[in-house]
N, C-alpha and C. Protein backbone atom coordinates (compact mmCIF):
# COMPACT_ATOMS: atom_id res chain seq x y z
N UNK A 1 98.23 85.46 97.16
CA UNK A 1 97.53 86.71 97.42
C UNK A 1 98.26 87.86 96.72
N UNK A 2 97.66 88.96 96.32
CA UNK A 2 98.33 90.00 95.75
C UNK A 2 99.23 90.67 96.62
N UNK A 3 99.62 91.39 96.17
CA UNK A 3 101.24 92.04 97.26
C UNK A 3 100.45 93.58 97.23
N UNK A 4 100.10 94.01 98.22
CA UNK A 4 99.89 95.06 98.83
C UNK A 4 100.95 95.68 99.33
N UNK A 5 102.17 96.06 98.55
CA UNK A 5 103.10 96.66 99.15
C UNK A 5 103.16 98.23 99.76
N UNK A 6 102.19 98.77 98.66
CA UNK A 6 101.95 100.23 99.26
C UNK A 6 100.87 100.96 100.10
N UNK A 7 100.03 99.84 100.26
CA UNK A 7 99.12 100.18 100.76
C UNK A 7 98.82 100.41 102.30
N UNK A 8 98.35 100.96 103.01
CA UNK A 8 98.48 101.63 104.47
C UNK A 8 97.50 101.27 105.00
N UNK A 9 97.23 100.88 105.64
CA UNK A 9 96.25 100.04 106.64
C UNK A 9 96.10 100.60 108.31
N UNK A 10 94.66 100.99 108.36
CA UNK A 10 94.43 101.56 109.53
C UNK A 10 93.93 100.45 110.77
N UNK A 11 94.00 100.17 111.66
CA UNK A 11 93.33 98.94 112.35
C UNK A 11 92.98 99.24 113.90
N UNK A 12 91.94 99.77 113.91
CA UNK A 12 91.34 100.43 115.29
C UNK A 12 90.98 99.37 116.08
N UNK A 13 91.79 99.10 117.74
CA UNK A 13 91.30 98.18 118.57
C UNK A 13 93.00 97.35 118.00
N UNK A 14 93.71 97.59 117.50
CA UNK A 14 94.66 96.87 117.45
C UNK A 14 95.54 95.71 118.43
N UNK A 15 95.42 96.34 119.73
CA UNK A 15 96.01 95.99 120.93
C UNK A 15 95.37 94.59 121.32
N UNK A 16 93.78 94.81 120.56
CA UNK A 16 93.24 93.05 121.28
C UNK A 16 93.22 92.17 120.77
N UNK A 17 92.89 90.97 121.09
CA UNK A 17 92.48 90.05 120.62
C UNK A 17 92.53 89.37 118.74
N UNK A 18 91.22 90.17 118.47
CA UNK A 18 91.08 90.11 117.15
C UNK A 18 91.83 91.37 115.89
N UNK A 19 91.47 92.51 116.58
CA UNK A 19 92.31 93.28 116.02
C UNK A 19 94.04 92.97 116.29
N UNK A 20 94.63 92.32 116.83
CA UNK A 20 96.04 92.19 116.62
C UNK A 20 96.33 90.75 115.41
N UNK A 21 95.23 90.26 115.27
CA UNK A 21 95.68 88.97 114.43
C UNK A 21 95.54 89.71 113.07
N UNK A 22 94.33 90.71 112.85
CA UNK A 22 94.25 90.97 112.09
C UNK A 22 95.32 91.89 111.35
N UNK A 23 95.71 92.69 112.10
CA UNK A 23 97.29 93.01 112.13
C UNK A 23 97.69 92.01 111.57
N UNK A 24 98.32 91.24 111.97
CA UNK A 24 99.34 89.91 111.36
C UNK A 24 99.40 89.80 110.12
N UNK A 25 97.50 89.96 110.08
CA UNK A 25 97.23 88.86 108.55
C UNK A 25 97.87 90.10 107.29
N UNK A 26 97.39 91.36 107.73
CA UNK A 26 97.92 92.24 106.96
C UNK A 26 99.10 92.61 106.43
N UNK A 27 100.13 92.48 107.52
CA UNK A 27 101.58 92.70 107.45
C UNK A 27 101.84 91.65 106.44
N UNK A 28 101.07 90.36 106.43
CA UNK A 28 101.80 89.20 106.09
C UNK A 28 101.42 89.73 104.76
N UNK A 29 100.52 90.18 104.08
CA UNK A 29 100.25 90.34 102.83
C UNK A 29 100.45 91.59 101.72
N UNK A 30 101.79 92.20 102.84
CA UNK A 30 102.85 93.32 102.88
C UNK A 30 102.16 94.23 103.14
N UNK A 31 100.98 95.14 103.79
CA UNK A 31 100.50 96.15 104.15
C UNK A 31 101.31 97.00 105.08
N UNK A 32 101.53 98.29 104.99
CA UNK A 32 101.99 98.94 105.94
C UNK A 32 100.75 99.17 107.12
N UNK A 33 101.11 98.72 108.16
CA UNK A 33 99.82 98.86 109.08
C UNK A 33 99.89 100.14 110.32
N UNK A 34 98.75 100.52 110.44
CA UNK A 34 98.95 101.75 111.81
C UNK A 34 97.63 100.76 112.52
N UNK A 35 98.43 100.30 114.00
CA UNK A 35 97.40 99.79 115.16
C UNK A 35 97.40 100.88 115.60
N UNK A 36 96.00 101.52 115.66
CA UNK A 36 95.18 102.47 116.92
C UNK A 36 94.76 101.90 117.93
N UNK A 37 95.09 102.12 119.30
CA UNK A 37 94.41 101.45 120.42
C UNK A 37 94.59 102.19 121.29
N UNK A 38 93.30 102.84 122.36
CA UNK A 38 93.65 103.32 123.62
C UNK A 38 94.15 102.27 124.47
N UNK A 39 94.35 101.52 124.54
CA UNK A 39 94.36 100.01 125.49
C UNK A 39 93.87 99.59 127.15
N UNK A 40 92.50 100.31 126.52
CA UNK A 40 91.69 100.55 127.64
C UNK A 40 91.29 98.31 127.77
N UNK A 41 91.23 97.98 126.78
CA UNK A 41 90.67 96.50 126.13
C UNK A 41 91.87 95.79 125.89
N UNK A 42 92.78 96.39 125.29
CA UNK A 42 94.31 95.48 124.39
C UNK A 42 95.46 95.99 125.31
N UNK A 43 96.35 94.52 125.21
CA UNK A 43 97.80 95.10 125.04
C UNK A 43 99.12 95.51 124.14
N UNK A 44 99.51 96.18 124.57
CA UNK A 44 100.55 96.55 123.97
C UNK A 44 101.45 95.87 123.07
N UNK A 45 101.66 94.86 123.82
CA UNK A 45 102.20 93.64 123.41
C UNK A 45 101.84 92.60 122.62
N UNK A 46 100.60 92.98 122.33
CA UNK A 46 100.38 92.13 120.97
C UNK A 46 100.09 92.94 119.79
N UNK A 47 100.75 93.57 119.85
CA UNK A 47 100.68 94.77 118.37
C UNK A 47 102.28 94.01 118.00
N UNK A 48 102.33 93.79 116.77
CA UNK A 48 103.41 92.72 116.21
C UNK A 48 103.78 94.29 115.47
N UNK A 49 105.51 93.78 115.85
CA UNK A 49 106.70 94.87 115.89
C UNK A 49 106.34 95.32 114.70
N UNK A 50 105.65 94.90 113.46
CA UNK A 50 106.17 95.35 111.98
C UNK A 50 105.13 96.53 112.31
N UNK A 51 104.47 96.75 112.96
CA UNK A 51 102.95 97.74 112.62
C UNK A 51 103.55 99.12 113.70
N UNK A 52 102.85 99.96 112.89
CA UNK A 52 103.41 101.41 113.65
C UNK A 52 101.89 100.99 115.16
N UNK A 53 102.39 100.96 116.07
CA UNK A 53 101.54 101.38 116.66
C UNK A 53 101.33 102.67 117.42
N UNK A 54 99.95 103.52 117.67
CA UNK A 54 99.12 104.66 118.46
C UNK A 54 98.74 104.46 118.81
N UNK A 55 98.86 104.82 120.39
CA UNK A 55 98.22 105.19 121.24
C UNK A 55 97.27 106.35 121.85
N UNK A 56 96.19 106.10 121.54
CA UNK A 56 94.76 107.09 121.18
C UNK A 56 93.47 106.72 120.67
N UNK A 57 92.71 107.34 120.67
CA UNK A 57 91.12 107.11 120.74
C UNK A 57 90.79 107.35 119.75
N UNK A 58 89.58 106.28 118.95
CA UNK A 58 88.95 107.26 117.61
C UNK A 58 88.26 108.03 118.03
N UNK A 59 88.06 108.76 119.05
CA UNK A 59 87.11 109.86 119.92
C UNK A 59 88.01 111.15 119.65
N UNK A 60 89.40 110.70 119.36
CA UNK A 60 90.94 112.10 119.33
C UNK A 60 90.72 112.37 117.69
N UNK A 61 89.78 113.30 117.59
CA UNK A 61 89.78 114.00 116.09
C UNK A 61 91.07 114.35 116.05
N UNK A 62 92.17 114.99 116.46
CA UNK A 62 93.36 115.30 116.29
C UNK A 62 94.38 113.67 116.09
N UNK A 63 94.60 112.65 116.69
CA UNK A 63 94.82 111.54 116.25
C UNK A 63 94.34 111.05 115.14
N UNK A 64 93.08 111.03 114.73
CA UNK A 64 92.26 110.99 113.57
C UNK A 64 92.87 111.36 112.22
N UNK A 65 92.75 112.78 112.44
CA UNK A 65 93.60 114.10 111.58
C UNK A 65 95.07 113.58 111.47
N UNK A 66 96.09 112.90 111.69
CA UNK A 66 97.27 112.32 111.75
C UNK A 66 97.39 111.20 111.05
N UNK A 67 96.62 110.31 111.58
CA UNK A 67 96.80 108.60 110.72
C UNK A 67 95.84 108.46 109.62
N UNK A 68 94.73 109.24 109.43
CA UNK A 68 94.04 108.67 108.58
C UNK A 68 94.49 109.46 106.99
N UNK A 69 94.99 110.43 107.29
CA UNK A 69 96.24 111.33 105.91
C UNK A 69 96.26 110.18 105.17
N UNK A 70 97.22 109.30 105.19
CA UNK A 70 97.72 108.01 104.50
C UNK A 70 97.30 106.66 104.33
N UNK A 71 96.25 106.84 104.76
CA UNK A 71 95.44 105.60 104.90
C UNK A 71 94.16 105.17 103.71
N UNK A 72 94.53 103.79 103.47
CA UNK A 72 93.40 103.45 102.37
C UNK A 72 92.64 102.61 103.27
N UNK A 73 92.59 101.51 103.53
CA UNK A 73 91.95 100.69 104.18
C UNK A 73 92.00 100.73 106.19
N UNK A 74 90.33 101.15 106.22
CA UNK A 74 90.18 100.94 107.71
C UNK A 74 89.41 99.79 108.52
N UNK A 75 89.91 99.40 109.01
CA UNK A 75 89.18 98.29 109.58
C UNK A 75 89.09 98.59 111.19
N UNK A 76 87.54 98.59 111.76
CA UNK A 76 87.46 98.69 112.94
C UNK A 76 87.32 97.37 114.35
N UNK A 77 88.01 97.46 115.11
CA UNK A 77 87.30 96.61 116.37
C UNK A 77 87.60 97.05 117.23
N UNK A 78 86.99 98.16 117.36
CA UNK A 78 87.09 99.14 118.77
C UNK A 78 85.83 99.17 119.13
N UNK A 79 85.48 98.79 120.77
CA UNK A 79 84.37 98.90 121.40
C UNK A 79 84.61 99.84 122.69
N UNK A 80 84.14 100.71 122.81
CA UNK A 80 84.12 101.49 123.93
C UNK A 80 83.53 100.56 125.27
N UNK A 81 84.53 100.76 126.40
CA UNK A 81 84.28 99.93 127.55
C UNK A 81 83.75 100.71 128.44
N UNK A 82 83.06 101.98 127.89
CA UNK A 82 81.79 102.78 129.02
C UNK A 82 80.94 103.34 128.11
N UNK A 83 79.74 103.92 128.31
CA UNK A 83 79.04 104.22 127.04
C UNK A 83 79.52 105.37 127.20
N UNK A 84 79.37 106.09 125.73
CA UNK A 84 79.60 106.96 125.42
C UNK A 84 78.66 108.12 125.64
N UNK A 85 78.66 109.19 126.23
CA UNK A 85 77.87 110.31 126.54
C UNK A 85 77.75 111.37 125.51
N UNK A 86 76.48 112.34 125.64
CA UNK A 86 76.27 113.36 124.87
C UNK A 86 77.10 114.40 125.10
């Protein structure tokens, strides 16, 4: 695989399931990664040490405004666990 050494990687939903492997796969293919997760769904603990992880919502335009500066690639698996209101 090519070496993505500089590249910054956003990964919303990080904390669960699928978003933490996907984490993995990234790091492994040298990405600098930022896990976003409220961890309303994920834990903490499966955000693998190499990845910066945040704690916050893609709902936090100000969190938003912070990680996405440096970021090329976003990948989402964030599902809101109440609906979302007007």
């Amino acid at each position: 695989m090519k070496n993505h050494g500089n590249e910054v990687s956003l990964v919303t939903g990080g904390a669960g399931f699928i978003g933490s492997h996907v984490v993995d796969h990234l790091l492994s293919m040298n990405h600098k990664v930022i896990a976003l997760d409220d961890l309303s769904g994920g834990f903490e603990r499966n955000v693998n040490k190499n990845a910066i992880f945040v704690k916050g919502s893609i709902l936090d335009n100000q969190v938003l405004a912070e990680i996405l500066i440096p970021t090329r690639l976003i990948m989402f698996f964030t599902w809101p666990l109440m609906p979302l209101r007007d």
